[in-house]
Protein backbone atom coordinates (compact mmCIF):
# COMPACT_ATOMS: atom_id res chain seq x y z
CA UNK A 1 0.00 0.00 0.00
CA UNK A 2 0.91 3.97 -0.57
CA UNK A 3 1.62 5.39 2.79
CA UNK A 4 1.52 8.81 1.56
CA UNK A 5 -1.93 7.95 -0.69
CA UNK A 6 -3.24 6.50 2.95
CA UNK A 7 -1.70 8.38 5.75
CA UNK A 8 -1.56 11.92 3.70
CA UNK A 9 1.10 14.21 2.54
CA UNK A 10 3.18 14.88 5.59
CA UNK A 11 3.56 11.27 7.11
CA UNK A 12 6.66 9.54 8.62
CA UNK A 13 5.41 6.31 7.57
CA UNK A 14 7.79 4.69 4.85
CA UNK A 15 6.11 0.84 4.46
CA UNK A 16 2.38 0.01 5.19
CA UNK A 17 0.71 -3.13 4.93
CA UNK A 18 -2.80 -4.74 4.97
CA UNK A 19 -3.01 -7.52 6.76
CA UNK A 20 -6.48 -9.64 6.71
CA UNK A 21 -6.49 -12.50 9.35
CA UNK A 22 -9.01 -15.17 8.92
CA UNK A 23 -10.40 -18.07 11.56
CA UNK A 24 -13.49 -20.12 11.61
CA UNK A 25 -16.27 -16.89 11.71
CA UNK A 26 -14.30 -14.16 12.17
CA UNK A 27 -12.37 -12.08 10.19
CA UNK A 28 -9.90 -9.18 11.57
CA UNK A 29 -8.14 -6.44 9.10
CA UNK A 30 -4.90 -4.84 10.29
CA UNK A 31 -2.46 -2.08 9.36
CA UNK A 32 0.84 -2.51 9.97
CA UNK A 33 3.14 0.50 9.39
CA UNK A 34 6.57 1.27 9.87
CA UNK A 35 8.02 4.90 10.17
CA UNK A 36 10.67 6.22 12.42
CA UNK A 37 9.44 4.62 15.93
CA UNK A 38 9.82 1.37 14.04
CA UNK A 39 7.02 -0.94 13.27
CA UNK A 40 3.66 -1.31 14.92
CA UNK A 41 -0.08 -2.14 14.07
CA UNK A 42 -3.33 -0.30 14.68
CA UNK A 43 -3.84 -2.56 17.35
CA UNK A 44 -0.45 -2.21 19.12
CA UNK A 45 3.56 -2.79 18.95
CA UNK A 46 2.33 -6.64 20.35
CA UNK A 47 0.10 -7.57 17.96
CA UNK A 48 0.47 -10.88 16.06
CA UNK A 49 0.22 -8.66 12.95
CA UNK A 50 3.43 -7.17 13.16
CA UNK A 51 5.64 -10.24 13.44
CA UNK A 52 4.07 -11.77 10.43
CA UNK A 53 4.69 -8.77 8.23
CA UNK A 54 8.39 -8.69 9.49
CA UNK A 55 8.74 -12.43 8.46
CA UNK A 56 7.23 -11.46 4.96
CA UNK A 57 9.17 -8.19 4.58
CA UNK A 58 12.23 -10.59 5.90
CA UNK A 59 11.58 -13.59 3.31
CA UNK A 60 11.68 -10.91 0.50
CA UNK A 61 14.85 -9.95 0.47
């Protein structure tokens, strides 16, 4: 995703990614960005979100 198209003009953030987790009946969305404080999700620095896009971000190299 665009960080400037979603965050606006004047962000920090330099990577953002949409994450959609899925279980039996449920189904959570997540933005994970990373900017100068490092990375973190809409739902917190601890959320399962943010290790999963590391691994990706990680594997792509």
């Amino acid at each position: 995703m665009d960080p400037v198209e979603m965050c606006g003009k004047g962000t920090s953030v330099m990577k953002l990614y949409r994450v959609e987790e899925t279980t039996d009946q449920t189904r959570i969305h997540h933005l994970v960005f990373f900017d100068r404080h490092g990375w973190y999700c809409e739902h917190g620095k601890q959320c399962g979100a943010v290790g999963d896009v590391q691994k990706f971000t990680r594997n792509k190299l």
